[in-house]
C-alpha atoms as a PDB file:
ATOM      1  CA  UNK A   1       0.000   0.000   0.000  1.00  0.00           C
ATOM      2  CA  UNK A   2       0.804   3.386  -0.633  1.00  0.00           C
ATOM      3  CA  UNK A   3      -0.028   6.482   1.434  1.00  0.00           C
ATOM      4  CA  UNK A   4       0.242   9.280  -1.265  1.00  0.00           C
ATOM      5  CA  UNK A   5      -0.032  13.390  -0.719  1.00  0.00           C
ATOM      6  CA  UNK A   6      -1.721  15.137  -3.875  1.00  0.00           C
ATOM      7  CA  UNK A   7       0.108  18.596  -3.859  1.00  0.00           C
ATOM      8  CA  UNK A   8      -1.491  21.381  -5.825  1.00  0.00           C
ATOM      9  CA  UNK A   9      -0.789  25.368  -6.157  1.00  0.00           C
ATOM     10  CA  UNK A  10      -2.863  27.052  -7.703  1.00  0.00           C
ATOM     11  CA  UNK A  11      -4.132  31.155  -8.371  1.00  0.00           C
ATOM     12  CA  UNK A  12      -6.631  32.549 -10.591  1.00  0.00           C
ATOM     13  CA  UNK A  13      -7.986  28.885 -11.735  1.00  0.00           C
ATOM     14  CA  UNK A  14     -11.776  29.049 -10.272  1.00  0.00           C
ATOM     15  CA  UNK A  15     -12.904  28.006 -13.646  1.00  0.00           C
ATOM     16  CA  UNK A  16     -10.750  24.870 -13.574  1.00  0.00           C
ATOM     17  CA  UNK A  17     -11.535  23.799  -9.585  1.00  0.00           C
ATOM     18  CA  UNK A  18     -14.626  21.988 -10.713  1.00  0.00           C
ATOM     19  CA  UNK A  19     -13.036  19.588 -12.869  1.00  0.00           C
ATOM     20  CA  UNK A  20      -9.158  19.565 -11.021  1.00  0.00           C
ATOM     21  CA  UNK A  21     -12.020  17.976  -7.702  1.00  0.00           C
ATOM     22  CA  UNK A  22     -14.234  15.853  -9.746  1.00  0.00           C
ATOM     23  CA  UNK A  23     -10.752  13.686 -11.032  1.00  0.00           C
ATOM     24  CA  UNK A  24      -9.120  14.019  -7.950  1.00  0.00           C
ATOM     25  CA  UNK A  25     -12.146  12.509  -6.270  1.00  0.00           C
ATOM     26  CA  UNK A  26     -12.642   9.891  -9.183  1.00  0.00           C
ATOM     27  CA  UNK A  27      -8.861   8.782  -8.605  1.00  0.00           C
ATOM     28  CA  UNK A  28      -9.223   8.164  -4.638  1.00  0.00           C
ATOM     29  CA  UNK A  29     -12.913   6.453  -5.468  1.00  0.00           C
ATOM     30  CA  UNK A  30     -11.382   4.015  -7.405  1.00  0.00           C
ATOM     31  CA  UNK A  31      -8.397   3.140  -5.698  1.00  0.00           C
ATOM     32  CA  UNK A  32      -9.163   0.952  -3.401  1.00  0.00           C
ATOM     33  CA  UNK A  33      -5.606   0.070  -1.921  1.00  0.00           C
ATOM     34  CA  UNK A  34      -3.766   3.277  -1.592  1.00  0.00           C
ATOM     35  CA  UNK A  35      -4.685   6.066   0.733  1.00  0.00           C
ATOM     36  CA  UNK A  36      -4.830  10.248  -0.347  1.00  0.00           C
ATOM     37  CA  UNK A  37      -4.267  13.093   1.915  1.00  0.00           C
ATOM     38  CA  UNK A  38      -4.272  16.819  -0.216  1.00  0.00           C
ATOM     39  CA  UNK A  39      -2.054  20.220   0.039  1.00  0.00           C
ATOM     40  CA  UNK A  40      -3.567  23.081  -1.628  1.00  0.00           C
ATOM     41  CA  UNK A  41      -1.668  26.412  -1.739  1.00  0.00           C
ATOM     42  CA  UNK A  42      -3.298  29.494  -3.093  1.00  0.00           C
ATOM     43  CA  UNK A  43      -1.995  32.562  -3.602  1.00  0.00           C
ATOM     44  CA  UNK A  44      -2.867  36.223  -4.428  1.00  0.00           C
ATOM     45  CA  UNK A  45      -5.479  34.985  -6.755  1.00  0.00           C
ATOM     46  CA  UNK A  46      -7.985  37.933  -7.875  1.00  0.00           C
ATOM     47  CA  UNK A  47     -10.694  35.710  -9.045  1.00  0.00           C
ATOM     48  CA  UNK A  48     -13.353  33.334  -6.635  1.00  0.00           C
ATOM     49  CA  UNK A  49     -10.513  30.809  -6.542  1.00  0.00           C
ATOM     50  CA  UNK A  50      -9.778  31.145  -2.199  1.00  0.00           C
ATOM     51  CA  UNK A  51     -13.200  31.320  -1.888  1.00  0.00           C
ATOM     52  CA  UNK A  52     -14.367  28.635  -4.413  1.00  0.00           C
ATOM     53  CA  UNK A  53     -11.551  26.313  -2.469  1.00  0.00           C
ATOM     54  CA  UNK A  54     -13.475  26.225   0.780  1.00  0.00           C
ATOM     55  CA  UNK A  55     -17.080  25.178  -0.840  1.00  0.00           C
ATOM     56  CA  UNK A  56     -15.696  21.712  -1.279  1.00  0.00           C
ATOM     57  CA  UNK A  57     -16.146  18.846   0.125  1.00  0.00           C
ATOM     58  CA  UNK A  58     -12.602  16.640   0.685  1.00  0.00           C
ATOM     59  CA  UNK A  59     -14.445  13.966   3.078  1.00  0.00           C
ATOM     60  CA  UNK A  60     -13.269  11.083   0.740  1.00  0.00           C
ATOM     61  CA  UNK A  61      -9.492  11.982   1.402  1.00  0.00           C
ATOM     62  CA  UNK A  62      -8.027  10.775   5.169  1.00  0.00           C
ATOM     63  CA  UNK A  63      -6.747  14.389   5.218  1.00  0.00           C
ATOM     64  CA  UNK A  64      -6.831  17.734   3.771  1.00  0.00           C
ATOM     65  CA  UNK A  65      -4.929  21.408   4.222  1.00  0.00           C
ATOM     66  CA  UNK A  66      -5.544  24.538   1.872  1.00  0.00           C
ATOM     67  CA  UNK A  67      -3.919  27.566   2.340  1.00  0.00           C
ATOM     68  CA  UNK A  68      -4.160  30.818   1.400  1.00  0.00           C
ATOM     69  CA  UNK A  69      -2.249  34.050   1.297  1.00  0.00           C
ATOM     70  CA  UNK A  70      -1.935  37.542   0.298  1.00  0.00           C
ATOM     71  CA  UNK A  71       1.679  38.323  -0.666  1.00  0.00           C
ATOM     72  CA  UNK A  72       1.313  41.134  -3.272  1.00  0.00           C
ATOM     73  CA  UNK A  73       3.412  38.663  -6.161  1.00  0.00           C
ATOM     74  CA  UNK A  74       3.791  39.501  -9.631  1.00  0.00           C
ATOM     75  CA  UNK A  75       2.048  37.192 -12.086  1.00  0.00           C
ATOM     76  CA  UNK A  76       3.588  35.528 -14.764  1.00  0.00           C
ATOM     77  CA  UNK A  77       2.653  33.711 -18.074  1.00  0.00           C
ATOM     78  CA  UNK A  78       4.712  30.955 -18.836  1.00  0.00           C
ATOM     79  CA  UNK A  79       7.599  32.147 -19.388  1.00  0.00           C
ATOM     80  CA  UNK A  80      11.355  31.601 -18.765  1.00  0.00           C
ATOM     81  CA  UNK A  81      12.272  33.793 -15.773  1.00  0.00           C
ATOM     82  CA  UNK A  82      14.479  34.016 -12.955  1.00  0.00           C
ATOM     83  CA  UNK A  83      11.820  35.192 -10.624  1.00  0.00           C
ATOM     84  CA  UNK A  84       8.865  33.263 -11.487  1.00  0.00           C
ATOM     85  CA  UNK A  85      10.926  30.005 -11.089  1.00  0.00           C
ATOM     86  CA  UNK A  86      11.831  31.113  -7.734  1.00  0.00           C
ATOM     87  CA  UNK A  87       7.969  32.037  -6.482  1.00  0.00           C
ATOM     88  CA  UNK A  88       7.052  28.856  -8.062  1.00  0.00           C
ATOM     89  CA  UNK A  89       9.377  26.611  -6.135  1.00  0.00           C
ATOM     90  CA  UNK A  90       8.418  28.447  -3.071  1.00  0.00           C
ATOM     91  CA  UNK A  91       4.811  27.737  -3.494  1.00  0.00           C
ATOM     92  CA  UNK A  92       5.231  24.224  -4.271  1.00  0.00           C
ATOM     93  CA  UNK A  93       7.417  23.808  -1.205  1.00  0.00           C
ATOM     94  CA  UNK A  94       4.700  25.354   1.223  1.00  0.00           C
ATOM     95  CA  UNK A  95       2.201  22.945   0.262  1.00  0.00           C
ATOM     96  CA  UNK A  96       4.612  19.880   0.435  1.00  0.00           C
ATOM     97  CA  UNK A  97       5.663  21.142   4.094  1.00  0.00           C
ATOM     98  CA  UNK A  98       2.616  23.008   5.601  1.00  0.00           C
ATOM     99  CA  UNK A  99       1.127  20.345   6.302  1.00  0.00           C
ATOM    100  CA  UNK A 100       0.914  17.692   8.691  1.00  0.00           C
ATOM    101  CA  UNK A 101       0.809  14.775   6.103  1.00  0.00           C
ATOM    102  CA  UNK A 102       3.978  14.445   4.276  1.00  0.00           C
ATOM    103  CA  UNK A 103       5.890  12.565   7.138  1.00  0.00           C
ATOM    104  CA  UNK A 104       2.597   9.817   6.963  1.00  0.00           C
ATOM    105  CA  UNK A 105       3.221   9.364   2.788  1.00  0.00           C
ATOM    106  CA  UNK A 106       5.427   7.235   1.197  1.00  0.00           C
ATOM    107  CA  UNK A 107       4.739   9.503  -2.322  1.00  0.00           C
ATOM    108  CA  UNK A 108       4.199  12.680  -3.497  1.00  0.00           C
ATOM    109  CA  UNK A 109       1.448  13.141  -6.239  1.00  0.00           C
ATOM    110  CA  UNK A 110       1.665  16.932  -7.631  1.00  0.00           C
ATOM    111  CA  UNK A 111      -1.310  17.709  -9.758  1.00  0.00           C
ATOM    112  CA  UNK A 112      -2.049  21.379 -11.778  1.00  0.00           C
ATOM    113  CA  UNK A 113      -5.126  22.645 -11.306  1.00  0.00           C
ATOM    114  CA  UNK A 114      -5.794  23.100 -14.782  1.00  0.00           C
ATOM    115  CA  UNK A 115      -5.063  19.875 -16.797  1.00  0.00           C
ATOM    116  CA  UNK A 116      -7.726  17.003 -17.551  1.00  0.00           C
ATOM    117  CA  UNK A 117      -6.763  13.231 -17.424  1.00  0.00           C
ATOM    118  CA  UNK A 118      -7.771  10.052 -17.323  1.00  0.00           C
ATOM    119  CA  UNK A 119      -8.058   8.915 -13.419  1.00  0.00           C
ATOM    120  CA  UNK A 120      -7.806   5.111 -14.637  1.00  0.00           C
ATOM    121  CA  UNK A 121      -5.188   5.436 -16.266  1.00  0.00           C
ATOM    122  CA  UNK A 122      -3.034   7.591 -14.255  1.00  0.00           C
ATOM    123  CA  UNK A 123      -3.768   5.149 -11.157  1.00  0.00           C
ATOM    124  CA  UNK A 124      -2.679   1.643 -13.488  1.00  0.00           C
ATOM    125  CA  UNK A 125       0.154   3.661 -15.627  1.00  0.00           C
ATOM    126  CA  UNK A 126       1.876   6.135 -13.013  1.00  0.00           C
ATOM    127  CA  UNK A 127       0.848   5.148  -9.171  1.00  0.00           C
ATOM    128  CA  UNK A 128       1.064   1.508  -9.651  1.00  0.00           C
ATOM    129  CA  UNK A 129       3.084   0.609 -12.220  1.00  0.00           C
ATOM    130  CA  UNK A 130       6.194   0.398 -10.121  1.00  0.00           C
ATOM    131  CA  UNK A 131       9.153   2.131  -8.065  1.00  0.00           C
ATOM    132  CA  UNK A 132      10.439   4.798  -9.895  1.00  0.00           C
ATOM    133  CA  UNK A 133      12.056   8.088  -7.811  1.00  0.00           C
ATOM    134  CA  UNK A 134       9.551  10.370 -10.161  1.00  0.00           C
ATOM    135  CA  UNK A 135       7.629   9.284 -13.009  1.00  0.00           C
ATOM    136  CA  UNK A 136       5.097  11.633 -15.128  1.00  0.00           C
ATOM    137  CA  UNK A 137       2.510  11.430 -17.864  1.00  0.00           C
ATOM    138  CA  UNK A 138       3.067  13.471 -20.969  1.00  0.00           C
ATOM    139  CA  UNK A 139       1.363  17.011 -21.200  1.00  0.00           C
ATOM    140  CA  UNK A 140      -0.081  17.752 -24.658  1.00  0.00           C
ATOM    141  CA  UNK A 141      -2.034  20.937 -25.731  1.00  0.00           C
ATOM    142  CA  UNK A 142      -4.566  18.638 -27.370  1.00  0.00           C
ATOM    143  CA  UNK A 143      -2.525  16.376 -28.525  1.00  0.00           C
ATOM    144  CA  UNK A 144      -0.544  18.612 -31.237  1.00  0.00           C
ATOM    145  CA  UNK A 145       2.960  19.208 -29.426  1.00  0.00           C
ATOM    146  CA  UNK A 146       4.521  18.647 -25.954  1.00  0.00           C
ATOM    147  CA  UNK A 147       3.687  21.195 -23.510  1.00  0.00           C
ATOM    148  CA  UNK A 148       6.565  21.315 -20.587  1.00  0.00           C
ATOM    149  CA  UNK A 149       9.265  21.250 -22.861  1.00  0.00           C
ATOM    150  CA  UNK A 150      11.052  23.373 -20.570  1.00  0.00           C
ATOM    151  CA  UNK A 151      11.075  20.744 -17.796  1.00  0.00           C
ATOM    152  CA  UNK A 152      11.376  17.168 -20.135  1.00  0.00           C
ATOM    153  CA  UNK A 153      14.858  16.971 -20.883  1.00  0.00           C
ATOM    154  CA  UNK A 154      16.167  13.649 -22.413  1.00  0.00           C
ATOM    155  CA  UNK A 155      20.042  13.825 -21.425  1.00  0.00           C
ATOM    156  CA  UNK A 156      21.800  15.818 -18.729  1.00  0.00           C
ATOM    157  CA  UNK A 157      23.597  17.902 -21.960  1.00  0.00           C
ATOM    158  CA  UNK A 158      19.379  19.190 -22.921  1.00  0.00           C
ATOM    159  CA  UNK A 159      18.308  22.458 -21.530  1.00  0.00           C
ATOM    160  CA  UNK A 160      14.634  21.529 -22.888  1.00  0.00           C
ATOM    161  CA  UNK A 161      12.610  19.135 -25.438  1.00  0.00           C
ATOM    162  CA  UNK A 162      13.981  21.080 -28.250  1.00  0.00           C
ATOM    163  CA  UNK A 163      10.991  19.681 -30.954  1.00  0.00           C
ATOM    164  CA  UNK A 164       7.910  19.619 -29.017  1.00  0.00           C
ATOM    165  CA  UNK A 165       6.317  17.489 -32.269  1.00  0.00           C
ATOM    166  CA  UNK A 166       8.497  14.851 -31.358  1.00  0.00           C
ATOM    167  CA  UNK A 167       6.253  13.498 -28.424  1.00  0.00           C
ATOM    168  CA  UNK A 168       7.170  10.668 -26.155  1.00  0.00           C
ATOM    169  CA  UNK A 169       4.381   7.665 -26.661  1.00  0.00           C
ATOM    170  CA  UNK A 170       5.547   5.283 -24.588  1.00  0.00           C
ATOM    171  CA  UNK A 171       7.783   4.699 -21.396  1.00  0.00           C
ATOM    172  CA  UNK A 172      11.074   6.255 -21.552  1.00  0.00           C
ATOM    173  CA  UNK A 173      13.885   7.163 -19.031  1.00  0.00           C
ATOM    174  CA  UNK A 174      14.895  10.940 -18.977  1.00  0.00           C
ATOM    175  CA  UNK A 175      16.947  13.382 -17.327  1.00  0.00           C
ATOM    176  CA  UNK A 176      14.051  15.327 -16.339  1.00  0.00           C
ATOM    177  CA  UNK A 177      10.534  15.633 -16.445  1.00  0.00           C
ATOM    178  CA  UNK A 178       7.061  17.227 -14.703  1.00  0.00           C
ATOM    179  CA  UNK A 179       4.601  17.328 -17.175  1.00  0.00           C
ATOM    180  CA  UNK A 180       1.751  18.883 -15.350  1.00  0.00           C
ATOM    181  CA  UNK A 181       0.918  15.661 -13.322  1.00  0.00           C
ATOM    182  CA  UNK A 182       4.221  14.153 -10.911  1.00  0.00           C
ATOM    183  CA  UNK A 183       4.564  11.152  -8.947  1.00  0.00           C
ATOM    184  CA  UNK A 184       7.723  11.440  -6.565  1.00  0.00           C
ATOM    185  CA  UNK A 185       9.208   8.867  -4.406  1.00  0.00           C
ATOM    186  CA  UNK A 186       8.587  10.909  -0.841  1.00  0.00           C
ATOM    187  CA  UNK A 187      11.818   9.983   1.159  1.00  0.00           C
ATOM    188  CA  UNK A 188      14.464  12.342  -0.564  1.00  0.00           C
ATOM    189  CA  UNK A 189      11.640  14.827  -0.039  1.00  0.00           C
ATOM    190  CA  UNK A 190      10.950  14.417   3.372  1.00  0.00           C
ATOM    191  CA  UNK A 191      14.962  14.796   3.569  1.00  0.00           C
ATOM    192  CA  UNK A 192      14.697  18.385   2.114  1.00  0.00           C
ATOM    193  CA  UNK A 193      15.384  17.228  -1.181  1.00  0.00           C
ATOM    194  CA  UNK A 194      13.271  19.912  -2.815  1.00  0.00           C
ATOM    195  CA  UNK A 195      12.012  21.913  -5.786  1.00  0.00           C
ATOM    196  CA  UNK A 196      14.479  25.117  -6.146  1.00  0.00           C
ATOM    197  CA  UNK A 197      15.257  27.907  -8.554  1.00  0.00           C
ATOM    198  CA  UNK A 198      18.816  27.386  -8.964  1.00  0.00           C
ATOM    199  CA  UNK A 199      20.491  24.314 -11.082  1.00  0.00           C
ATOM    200  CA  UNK A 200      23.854  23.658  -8.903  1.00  0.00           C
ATOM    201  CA  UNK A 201      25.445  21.248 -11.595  1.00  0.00           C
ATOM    202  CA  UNK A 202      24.649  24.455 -14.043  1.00  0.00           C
ATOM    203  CA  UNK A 203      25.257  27.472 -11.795  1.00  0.00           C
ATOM    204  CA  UNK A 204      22.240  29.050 -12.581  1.00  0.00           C
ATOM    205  CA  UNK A 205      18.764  29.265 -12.504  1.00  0.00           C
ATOM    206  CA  UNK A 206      16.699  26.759 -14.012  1.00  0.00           C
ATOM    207  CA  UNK A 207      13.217  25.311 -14.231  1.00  0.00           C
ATOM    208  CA  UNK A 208      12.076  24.572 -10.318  1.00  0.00           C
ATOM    209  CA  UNK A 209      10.634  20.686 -11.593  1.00  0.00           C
ATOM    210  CA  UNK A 210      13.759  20.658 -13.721  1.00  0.00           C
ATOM    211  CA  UNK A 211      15.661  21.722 -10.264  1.00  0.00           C
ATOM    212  CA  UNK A 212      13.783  18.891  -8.259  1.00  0.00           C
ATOM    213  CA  UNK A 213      15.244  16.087 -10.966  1.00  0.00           C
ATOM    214  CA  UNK A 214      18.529  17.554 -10.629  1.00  0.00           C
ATOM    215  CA  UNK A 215      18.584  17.321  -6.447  1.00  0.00           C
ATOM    216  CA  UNK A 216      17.315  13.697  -6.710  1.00  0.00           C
ATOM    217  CA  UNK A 217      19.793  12.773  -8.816  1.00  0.00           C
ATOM    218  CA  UNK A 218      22.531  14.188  -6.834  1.00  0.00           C
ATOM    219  CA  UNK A 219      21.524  12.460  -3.629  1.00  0.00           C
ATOM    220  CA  UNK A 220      21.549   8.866  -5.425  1.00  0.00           C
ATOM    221  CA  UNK A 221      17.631   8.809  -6.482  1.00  0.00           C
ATOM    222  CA  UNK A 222      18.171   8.403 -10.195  1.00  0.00           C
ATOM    223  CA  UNK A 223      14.944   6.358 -11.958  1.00  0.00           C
ATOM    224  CA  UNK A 224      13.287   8.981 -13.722  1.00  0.00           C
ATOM    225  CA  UNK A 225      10.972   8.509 -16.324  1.00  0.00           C
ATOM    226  CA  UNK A 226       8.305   9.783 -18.633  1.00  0.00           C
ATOM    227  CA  UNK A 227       5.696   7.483 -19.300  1.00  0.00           C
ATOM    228  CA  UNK A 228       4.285   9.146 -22.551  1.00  0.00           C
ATOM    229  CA  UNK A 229       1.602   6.426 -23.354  1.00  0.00           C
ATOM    230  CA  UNK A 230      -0.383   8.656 -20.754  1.00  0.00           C
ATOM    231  CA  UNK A 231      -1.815  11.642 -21.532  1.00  0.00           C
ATOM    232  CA  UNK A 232      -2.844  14.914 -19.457  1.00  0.00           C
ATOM    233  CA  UNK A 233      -4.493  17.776 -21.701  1.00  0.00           C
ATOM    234  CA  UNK A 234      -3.329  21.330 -20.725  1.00  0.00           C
ATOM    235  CA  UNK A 235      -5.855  23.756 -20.648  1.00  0.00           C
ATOM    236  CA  UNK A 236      -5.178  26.711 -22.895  1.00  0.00           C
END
């Protein structure tokens, strides 16, 4: 058995909440042999999202924690920058760690808020099909062209999935990967081995899931793989 923590961050997504709960719920409903607690961080979102967050009900999961704050941050498309890396690898750490779940868990399950997938599938392709250190689906818009090419990176030489046409279809060991939907072995996490701005083995900053692959690998957790015969849709 597996006891798993679903880690989200999310801002300005209260048109996506509806369907980011209904496959979260679908996912813990049919698993029957793993457990789910959930970490939701919000922050400075100017929509209903905070508000939307507290309407719903998480009695199916053996814990929940959402937080919100109000820290005044820029926002950012997605883009390459220094700064938005580093707010984003702050976020994602707060909902790892401001909880009281993560020391329970034997894996970390990060999930946007604004991707659909298959529940089924992700629970018989990703969660249970064996011990990897991280393992992700592939993110598509739609199918036409990968979507975190900035975070898949084949070799350790790659500083992204330079021809996003070329789309992984099956399982394949990489250097790197996050694709929207994560499953991380929880002990190097639980030993502070974290998503972070800056790339040591590059000296400089760098993707924060690109960052995460990078720490693993550096402390000995080295199975990393992309299994791109599953597919998560990013919302555009």
């Amino acid at each position: 058995m597996k006891t798993i923590l679903i880690s989200t961050i999310i801002r300005d997504r209260e048109h996506y909440i509806d369907t980011w709960y209904e496959q979260i719920k679908k996912l813990v409903e049919i698993d029957k042999f793993n457990k789910y607690y959930l970490s939701v961080y919000e922050n400075d979102s100017a929509d209903n999202t905070a508000n939307k967050l507290k309407t719903l009900d998480f009695s199916f999961l053996e814990g929940v924690k959402i937080q919100s704050e109000i820290l005044n941050t820029k926002k950012f498309g997605s883009i390459i920058s220094e700064e938005r890396v580093k707010l984003l690898a702050e976020a994602r750490n707060k909902s790892i760690y401001n909880n009281e779940f993560l020391d329970k868990c034997s894996h970390l399950l990060v999930i946007e808020p604004d991707i659909q997938y298959i529940p089924e599938l992700i629970l018989a392709n990703i969660i249970n099909i064996g011990e990897y250190d991280i393992i992700s689906a592939r993110s598509t818009n739609y199918g036409s062209q990968l979507y975190d090419d900035w975070a898949t990176r084949r070799t350790q030489h790659d500083k992204r999935w330079h021809n996003t046409s070329d789309i992984p279809y099956k399982m394949e060991e990489v250097w790197s990967t996050f694709n929207c939907l994560c499953f991380y072995n929880a002990k190097p996490i639980k030993e502070k081995i974290t998503f972070d701005s800056f790339n040591k083995r590059l000296n400089t900053f760098d993707c924060d899931t690109v960052v995460i692959c990078e720490n693993f690998r550096e402390n000995g957790y080295n199975k990393i793989a992309i299994n791109g015969a599953i597919e998560v849709t990013h919302e555009r």
